[in-house]
C-alpha atoms as a PDB file:
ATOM      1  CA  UNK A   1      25.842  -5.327   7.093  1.00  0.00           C
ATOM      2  CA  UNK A   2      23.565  -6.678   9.671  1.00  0.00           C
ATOM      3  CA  UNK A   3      20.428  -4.757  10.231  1.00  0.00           C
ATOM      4  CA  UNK A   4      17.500  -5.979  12.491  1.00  0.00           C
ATOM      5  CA  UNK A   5      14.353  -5.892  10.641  1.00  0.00           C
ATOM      6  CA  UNK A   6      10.574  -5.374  11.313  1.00  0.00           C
ATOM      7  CA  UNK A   7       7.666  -7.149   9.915  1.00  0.00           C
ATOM      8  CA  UNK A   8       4.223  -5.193   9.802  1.00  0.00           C
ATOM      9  CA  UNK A   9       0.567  -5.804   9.322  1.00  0.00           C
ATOM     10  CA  UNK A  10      -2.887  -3.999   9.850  1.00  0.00           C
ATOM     11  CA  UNK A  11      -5.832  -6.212   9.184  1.00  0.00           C
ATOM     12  CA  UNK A  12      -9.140  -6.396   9.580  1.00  0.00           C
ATOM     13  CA  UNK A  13     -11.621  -8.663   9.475  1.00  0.00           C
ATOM     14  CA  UNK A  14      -9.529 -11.384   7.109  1.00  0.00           C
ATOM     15  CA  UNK A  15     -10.078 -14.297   9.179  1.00  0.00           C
ATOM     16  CA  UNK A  16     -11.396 -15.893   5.465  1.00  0.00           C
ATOM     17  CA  UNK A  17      -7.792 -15.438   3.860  1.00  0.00           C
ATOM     18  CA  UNK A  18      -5.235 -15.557   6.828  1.00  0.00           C
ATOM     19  CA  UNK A  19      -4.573 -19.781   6.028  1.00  0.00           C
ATOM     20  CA  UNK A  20      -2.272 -19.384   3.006  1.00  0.00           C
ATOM     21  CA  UNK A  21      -0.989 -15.597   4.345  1.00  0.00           C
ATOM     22  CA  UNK A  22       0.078 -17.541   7.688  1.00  0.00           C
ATOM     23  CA  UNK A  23       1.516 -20.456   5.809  1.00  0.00           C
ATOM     24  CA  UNK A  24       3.210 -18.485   3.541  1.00  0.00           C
ATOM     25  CA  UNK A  25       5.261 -16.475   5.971  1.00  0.00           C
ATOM     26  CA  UNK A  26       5.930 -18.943   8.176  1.00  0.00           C
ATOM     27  CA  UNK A  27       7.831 -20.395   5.472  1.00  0.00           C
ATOM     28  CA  UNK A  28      10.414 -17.270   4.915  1.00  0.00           C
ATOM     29  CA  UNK A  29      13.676 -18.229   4.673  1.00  0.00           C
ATOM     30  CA  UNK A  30      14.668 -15.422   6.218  1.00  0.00           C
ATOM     31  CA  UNK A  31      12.184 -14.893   8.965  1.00  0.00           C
ATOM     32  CA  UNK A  32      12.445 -10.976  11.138  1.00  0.00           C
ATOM     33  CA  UNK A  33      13.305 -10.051  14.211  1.00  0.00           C
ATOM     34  CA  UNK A  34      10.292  -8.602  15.257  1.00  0.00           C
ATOM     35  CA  UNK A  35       6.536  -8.665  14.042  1.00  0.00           C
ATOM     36  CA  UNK A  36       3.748  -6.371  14.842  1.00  0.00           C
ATOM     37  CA  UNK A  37      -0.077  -7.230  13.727  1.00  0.00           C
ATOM     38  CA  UNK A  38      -2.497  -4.221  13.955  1.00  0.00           C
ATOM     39  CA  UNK A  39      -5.930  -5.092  14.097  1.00  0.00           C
ATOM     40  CA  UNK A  40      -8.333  -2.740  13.057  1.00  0.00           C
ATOM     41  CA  UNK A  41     -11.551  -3.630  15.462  1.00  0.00           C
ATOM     42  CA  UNK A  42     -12.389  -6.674  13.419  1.00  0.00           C
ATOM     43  CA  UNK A  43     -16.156  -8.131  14.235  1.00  0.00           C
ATOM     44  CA  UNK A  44     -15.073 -11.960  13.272  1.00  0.00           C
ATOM     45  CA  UNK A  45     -12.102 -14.334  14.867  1.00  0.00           C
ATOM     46  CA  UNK A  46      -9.177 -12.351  12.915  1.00  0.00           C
ATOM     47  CA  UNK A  47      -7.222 -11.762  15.752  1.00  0.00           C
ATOM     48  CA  UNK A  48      -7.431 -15.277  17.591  1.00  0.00           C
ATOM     49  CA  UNK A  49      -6.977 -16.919  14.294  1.00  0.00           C
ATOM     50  CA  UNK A  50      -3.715 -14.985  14.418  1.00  0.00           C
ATOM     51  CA  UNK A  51      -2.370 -15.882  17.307  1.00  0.00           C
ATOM     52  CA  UNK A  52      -3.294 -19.570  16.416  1.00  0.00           C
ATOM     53  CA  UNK A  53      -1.883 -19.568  13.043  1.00  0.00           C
ATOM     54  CA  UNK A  54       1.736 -18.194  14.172  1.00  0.00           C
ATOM     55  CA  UNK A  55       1.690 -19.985  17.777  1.00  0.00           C
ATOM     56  CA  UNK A  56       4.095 -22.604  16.510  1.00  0.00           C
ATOM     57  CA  UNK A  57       5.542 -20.472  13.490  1.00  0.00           C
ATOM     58  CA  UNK A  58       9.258 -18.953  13.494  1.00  0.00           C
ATOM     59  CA  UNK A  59       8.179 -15.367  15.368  1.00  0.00           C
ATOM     60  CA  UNK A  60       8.735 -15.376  18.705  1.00  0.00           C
ATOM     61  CA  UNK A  61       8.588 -12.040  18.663  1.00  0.00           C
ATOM     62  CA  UNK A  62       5.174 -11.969  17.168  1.00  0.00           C
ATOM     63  CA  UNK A  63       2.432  -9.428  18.982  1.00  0.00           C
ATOM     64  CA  UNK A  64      -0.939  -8.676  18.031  1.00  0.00           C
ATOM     65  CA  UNK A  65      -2.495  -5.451  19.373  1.00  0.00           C
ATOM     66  CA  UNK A  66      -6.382  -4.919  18.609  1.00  0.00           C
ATOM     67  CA  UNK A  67      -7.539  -1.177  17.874  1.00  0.00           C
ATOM     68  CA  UNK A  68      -9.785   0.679  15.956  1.00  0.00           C
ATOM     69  CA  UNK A  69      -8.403   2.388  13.625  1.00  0.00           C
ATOM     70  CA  UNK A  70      -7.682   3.420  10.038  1.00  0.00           C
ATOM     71  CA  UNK A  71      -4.840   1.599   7.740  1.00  0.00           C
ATOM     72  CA  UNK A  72      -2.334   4.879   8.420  1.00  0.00           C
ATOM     73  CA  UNK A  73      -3.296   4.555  12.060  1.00  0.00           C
ATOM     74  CA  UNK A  74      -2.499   0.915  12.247  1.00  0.00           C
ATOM     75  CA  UNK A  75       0.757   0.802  10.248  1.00  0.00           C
ATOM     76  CA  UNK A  76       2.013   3.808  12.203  1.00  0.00           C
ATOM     77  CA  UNK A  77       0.975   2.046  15.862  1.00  0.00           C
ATOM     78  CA  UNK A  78       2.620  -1.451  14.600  1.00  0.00           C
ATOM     79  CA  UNK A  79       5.812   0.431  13.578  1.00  0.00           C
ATOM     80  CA  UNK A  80       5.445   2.254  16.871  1.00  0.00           C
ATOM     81  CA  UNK A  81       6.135  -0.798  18.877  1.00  0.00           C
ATOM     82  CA  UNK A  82       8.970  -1.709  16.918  1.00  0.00           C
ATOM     83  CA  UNK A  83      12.888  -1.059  17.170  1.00  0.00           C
ATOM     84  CA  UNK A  84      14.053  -2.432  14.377  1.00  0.00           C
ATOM     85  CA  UNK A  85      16.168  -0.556  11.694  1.00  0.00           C
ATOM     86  CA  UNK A  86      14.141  -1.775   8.890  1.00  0.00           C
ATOM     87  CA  UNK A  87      10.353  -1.555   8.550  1.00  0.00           C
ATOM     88  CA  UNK A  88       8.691  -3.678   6.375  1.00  0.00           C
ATOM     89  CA  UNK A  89       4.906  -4.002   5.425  1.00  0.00           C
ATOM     90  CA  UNK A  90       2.752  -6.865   4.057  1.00  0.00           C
ATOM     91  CA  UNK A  91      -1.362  -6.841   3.974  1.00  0.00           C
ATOM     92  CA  UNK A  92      -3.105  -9.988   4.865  1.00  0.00           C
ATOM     93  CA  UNK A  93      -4.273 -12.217   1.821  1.00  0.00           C
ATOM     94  CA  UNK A  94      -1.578 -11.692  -0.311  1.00  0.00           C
ATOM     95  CA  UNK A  95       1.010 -14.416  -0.544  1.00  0.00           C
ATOM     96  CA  UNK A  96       4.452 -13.749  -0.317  1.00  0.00           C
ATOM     97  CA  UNK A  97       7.279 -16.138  -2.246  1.00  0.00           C
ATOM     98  CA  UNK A  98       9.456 -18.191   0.349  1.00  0.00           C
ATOM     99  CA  UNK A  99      12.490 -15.793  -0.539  1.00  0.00           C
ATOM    100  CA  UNK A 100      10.182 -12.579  -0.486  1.00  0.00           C
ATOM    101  CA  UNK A 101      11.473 -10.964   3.429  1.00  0.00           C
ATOM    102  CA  UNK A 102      14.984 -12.210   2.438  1.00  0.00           C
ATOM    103  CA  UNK A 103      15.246 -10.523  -1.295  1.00  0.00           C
ATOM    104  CA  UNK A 104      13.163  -6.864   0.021  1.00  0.00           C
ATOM    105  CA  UNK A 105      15.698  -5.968   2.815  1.00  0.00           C
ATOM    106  CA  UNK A 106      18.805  -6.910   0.443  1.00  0.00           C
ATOM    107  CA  UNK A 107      18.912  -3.602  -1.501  1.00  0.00           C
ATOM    108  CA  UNK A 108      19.475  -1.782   2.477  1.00  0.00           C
ATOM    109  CA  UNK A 109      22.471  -4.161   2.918  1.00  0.00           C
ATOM    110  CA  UNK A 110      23.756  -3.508  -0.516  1.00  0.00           C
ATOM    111  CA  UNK A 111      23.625  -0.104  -0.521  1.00  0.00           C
ATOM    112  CA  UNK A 112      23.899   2.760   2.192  1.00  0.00           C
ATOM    113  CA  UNK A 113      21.473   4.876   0.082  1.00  0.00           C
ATOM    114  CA  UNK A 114      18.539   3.286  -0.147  1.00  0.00           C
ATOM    115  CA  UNK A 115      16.134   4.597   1.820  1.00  0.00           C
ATOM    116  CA  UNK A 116      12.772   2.719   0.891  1.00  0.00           C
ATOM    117  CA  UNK A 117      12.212  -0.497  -1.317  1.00  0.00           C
ATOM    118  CA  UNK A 118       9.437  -1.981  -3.727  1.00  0.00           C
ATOM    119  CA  UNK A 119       8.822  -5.664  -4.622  1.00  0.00           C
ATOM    120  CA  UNK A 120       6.536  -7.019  -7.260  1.00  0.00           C
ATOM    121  CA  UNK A 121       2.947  -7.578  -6.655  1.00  0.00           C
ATOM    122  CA  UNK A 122       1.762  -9.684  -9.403  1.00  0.00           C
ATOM    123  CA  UNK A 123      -2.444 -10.349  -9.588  1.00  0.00           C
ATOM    124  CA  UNK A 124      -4.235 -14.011  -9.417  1.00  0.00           C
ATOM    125  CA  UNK A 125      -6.878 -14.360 -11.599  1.00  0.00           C
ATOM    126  CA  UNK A 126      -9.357 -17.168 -11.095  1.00  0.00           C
ATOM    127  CA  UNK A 127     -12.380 -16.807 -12.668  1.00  0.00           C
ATOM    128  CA  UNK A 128     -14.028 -14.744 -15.604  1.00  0.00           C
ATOM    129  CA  UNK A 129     -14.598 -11.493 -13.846  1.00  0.00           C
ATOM    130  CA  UNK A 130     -11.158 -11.627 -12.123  1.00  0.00           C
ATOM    131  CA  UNK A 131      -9.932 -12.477 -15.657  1.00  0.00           C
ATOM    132  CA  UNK A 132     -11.128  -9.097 -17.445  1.00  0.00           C
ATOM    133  CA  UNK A 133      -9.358  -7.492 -14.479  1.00  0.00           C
ATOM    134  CA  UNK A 134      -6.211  -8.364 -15.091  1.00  0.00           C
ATOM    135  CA  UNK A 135      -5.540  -5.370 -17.932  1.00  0.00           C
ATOM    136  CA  UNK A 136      -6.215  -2.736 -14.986  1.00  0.00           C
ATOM    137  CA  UNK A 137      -4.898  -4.422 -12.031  1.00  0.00           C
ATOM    138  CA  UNK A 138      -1.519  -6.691 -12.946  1.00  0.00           C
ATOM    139  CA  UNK A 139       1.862  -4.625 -13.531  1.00  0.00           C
ATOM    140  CA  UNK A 140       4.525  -6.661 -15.841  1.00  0.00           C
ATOM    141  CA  UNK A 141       7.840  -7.924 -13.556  1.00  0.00           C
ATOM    142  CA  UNK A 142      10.289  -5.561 -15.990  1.00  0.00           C
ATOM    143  CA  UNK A 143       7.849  -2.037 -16.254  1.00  0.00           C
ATOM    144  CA  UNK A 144      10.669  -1.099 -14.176  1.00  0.00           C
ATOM    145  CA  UNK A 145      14.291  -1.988 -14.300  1.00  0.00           C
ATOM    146  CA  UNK A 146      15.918  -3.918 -11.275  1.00  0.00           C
ATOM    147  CA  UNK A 147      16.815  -0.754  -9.205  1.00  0.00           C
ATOM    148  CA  UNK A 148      14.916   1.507 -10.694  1.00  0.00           C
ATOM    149  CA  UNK A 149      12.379   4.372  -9.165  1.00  0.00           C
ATOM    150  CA  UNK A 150       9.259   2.848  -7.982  1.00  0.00           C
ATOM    151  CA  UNK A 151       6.363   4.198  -5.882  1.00  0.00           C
ATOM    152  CA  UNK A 152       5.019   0.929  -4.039  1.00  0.00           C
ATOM    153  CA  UNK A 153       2.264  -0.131  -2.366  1.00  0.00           C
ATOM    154  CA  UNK A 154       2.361  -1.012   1.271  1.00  0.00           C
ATOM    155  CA  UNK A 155       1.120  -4.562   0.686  1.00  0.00           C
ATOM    156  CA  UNK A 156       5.201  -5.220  -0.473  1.00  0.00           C
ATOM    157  CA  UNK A 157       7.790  -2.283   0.639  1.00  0.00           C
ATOM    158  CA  UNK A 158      10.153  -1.784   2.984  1.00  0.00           C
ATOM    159  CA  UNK A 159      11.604   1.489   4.675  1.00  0.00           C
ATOM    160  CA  UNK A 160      14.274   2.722   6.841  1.00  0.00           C
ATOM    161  CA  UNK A 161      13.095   3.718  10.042  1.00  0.00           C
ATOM    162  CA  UNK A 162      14.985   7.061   9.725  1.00  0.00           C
ATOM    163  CA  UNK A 163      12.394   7.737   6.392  1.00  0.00           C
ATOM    164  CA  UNK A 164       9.588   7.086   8.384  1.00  0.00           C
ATOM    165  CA  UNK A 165      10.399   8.969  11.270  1.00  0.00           C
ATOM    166  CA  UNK A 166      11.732  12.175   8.729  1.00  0.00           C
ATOM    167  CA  UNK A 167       8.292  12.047   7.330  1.00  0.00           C
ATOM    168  CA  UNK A 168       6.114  11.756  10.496  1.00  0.00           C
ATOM    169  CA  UNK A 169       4.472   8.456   9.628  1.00  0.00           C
ATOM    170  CA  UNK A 170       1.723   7.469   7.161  1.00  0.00           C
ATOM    171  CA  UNK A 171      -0.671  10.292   6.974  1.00  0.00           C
ATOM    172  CA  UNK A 172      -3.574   9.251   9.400  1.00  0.00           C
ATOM    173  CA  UNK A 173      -5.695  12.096   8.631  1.00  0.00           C
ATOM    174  CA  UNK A 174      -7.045  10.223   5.670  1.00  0.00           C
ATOM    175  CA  UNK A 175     -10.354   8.346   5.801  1.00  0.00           C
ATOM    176  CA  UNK A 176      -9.365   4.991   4.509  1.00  0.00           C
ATOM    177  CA  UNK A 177      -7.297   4.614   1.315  1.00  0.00           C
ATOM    178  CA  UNK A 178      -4.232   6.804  -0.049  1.00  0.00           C
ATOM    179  CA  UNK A 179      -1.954   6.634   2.767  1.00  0.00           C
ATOM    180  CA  UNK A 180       0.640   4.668   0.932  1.00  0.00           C
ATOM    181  CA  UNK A 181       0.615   7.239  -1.896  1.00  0.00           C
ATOM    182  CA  UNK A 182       1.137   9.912  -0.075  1.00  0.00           C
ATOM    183  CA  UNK A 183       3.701   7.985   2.520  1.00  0.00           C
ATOM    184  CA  UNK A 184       5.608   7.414  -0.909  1.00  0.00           C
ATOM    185  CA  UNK A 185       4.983  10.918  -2.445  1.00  0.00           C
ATOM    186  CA  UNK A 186       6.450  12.400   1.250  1.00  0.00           C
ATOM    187  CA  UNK A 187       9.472  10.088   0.848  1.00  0.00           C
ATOM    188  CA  UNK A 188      10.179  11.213  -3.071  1.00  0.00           C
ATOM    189  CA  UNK A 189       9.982  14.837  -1.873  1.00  0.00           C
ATOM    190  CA  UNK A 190      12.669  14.244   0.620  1.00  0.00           C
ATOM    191  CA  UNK A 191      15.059  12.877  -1.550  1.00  0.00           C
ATOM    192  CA  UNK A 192      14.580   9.443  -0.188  1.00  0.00           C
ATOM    193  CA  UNK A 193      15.874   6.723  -3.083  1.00  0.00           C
ATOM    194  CA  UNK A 194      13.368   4.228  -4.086  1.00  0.00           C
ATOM    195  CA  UNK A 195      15.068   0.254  -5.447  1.00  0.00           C
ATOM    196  CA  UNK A 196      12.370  -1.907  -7.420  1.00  0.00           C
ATOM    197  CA  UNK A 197      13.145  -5.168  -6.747  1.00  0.00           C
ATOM    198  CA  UNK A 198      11.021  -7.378  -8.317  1.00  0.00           C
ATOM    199  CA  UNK A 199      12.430 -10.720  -6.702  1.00  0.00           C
ATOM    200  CA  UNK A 200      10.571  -9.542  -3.862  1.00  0.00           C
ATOM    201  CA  UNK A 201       7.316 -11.245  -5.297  1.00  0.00           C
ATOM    202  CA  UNK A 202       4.048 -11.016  -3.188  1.00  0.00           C
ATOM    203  CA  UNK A 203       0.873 -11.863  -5.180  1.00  0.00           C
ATOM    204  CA  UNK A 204      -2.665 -10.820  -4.086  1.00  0.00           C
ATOM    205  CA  UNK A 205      -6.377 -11.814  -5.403  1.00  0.00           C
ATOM    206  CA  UNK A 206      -7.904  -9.463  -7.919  1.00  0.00           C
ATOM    207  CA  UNK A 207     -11.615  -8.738  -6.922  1.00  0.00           C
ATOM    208  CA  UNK A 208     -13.758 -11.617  -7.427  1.00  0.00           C
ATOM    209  CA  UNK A 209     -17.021 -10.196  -8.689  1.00  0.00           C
ATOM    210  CA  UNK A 210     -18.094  -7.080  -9.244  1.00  0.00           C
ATOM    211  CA  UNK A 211     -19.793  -5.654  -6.685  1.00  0.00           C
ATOM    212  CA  UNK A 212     -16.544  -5.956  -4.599  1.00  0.00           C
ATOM    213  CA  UNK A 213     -14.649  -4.536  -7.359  1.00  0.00           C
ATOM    214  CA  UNK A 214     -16.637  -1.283  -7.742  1.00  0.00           C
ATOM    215  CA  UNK A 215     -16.526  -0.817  -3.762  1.00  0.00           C
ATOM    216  CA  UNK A 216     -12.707  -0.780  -3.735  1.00  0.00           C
ATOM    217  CA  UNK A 217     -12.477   2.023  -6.606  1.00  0.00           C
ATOM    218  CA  UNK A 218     -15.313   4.165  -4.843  1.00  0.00           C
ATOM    219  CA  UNK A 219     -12.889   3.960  -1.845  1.00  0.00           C
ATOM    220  CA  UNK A 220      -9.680   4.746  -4.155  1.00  0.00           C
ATOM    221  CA  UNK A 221     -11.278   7.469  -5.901  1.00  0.00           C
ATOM    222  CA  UNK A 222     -12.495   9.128  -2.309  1.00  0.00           C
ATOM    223  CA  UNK A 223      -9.060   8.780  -1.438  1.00  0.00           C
ATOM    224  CA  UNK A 224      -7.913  10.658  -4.545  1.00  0.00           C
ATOM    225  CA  UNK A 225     -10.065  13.200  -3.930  1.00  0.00           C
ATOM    226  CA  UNK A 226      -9.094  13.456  -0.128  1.00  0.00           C
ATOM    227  CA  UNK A 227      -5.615  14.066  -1.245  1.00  0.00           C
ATOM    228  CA  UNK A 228      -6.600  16.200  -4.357  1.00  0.00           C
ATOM    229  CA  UNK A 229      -5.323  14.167  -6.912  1.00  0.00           C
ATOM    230  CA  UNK A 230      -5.630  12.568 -10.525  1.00  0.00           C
ATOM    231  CA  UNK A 231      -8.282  15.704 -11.075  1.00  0.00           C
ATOM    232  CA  UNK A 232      -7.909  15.298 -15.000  1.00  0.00           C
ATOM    233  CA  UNK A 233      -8.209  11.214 -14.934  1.00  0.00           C
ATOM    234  CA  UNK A 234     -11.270  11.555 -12.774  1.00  0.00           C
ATOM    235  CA  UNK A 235     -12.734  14.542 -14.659  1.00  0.00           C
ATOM    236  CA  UNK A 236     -12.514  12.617 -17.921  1.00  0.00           C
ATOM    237  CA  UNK A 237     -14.048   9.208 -15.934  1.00  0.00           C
ATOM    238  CA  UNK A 238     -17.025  11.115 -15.155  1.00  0.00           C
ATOM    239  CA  UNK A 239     -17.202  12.935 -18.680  1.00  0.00           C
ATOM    240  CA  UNK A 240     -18.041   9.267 -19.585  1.00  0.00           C
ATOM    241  CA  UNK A 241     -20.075   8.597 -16.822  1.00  0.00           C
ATOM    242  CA  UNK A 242     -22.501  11.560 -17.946  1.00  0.00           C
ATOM    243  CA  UNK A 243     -22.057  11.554 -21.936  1.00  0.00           C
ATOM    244  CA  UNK A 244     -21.673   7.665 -22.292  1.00  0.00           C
ATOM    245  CA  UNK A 245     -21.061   7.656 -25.916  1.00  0.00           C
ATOM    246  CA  UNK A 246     -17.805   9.521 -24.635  1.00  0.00           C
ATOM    247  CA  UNK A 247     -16.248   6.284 -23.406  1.00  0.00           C
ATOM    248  CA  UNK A 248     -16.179   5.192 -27.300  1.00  0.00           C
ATOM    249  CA  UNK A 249     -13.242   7.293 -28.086  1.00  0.00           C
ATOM    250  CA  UNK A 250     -11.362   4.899 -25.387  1.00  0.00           C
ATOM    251  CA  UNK A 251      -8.527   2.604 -27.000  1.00  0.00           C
ATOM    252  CA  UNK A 252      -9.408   0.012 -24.543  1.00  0.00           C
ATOM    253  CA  UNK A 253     -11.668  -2.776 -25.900  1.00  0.00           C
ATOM    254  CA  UNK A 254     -15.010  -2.463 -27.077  1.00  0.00           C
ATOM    255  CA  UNK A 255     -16.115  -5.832 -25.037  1.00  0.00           C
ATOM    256  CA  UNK A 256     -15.276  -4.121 -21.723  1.00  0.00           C
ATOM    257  CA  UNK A 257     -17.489  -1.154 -22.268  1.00  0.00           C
ATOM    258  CA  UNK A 258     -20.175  -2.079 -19.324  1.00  0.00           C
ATOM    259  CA  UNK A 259     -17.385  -2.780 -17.045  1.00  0.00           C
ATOM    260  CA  UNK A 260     -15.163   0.330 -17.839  1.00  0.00           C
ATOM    261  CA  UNK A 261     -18.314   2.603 -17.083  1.00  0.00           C
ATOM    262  CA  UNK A 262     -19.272   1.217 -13.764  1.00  0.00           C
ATOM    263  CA  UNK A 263     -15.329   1.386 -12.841  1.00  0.00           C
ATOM    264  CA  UNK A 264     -15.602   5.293 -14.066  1.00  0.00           C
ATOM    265  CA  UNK A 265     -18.374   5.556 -12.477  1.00  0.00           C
ATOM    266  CA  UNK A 266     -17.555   4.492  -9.281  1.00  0.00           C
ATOM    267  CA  UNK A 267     -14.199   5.840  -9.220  1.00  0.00           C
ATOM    268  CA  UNK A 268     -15.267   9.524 -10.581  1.00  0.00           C
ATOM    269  CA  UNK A 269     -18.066   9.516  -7.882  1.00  0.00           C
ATOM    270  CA  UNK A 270     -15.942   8.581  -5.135  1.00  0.00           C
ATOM    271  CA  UNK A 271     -12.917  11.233  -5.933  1.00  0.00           C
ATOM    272  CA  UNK A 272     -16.182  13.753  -5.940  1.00  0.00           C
ATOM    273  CA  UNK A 273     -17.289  12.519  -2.274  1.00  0.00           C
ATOM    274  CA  UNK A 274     -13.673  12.814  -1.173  1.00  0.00           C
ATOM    275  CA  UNK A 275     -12.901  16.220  -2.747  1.00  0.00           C
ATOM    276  CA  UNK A 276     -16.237  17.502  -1.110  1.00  0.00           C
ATOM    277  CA  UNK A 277     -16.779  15.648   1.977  1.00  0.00           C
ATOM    278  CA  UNK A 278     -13.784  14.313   3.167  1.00  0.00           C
ATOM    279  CA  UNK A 279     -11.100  14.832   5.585  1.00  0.00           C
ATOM    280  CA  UNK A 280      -8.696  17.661   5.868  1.00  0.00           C
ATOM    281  CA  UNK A 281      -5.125  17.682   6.391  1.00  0.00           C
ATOM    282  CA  UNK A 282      -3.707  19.134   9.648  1.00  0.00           C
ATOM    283  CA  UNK A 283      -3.427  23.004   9.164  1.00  0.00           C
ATOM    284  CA  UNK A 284       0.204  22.896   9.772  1.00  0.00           C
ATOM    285  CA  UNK A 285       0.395  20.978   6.698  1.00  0.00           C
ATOM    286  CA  UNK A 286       1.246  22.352   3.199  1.00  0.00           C
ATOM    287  CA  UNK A 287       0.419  21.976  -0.818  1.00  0.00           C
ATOM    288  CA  UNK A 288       3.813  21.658  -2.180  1.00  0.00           C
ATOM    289  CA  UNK A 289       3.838  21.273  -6.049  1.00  0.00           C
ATOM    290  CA  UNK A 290       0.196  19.483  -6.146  1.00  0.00           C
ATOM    291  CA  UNK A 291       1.070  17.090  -2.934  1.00  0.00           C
ATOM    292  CA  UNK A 292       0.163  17.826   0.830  1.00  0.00           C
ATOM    293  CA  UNK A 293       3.568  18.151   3.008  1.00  0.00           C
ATOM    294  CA  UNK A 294       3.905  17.321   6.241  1.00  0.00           C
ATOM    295  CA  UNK A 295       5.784  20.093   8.525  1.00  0.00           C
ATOM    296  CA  UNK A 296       8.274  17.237   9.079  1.00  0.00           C
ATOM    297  CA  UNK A 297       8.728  16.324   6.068  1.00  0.00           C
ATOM    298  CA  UNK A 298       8.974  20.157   4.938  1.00  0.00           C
ATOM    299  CA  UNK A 299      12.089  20.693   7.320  1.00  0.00           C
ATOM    300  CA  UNK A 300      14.314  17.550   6.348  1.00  0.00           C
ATOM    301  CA  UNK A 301      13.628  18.871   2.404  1.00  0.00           C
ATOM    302  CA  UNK A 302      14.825  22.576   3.656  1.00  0.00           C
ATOM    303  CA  UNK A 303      17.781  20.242   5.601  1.00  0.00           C
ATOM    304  CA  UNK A 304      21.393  19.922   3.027  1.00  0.00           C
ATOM    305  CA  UNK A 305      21.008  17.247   0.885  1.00  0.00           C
ATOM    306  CA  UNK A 306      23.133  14.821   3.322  1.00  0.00           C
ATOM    307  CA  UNK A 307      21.040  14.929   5.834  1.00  0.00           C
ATOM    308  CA  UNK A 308      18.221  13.461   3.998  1.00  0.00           C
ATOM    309  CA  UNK A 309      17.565   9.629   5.462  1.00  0.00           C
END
């Protein structure tokens, strides 16, 4: 079945990592149709460097549109100024396998059902610090069987255009982080399938020290508290954060101790300044069994189930 596909991208301010992520897909075997950069207002060269790095690649179709926005924002403009069938998304600095665009859209083209896919996103770990990472940040290839139900992030998935329209888009309300979540959560509660794929490999750097690495789980844990999630994993994170002898009852290594409280830390602090302080949904959206619904995606669920995309 021949489907036109889509390639994706927000960025902002990457022009440090965009060598290998250029290389990388300029190599794809099986190369899109279209593809649609977003960038997010970046301060350094990111978007020149773009249109450098892919001048003499295989995308003629390539465009690069410069805006200020969040992630949701972006991915929703880029897919915007796309017609393709299939929609698939890729963050800058992760490296994608040569076969990685070919092996995510073969699922669609193998089955009618499918309405959203997931490839593997394996960690690289350089140095010491990235090293102690790995336990919390790299997901074994067979966690989930070939197939199976998956709930991807948007640096490796791909979506029918139909499931992204049924569900109005990523959720831009959102501050920064959690838009993929809920983008997948909205798709579950449609009925949408989900195929892991794992031969869809796209790696990505862990955090390489650890100032870096405690800024990215303030941000997750503000966006779990924006979307009013993971209450009891944050509640016990900051348990240990203000009775430290707490995090002793943890089955996790004794050697990680300092790091483990700074993550909780972080992360417990964050969800708090996101529960508190951060963005509301629209007021025509709805709680639905712990998850905030979009009015769109509310009517395809009330829709028969063959109607779902």
């Amino acid at each position: 079945m021949n489907m036109t596909v889509a390639l994706i991208s927000t960025v902002y301010n990457e022009e440090a990592s965009l060598t290998r992520w250029i290389e990388a897909l300029k190599a794809q075997t099986a190369p899109p149709d279209e593809f649609v950069i977003v960038d997010g207002g970046s301060t350094d060269r990111t978007a020149s460097r773009l249109r450098e790095g892919f001048e003499a690649g295989n995308f003629p179709g390539l465009r690069v549109i410069v805006q200020r926005c969040n992630i949701a924002q972006g991915r929703n403009l880029a897919i915007r100024n796309t017609n393709a069938e299939i929609i698939v998304s890729i963050d800058a600095g992760s490296v994608p396998d040569k076969r990685w665009l070919e092996e995510i859209v073969k699922p669609f083209r193998e089955f009618q059902d499918v309405g959203a896919v997931g490839g593997w996103c394996p960690a690289v770990v350089g140095n010491a610090f990235q090293k102690k990472l790995e336990r919390y940040c790299d997901t074994p290839r067979d966690a989930i069987a070939v197939g199976g139900d998956c709930s991807p992030s948007s640096r490796n998935v791909a979506f029918r255009r139909t499931a992204w329209e049924a569900v109005g888009g990523y959720p831009e309300w959102l501050t920064l982080t959690g838009e993929d979540w809920l983008f997948n959560a909205s798709l579950h509660f449609i009925g949408a399938r989900f195929f892991y794929q794992p031969s869809a490999m796209v790696t990505w750097e862990a955090r390489p020290d650890l100032a870096s690495y405690l800024k990215m789980m303030r941000s997750y844990g503000y966006g779990c508290g924006e979307l009013r999630i993971g209450a009891y994993q944050y509640s016990c994170w900051l348990a240990t954060t203000l009775i430290p002898p707490l995090i002793l009852f943890s089955r996790n290594p004794a050697s990680d101790i300092p790091l483990r409280y700074l993550r909780n830390a972080s992360s417990a602090f964050g969800w708090i300044a996101g529960r508190f302080a951060g963005r509301k949904p629209p007021k025509n959206w709805k709680r639905i069994k712990g998850v905030w619904i979009s009015p769109e995606a509310a009517d395809v669920q009330r829709k028969p189930r063959t109607e779902v995309p």
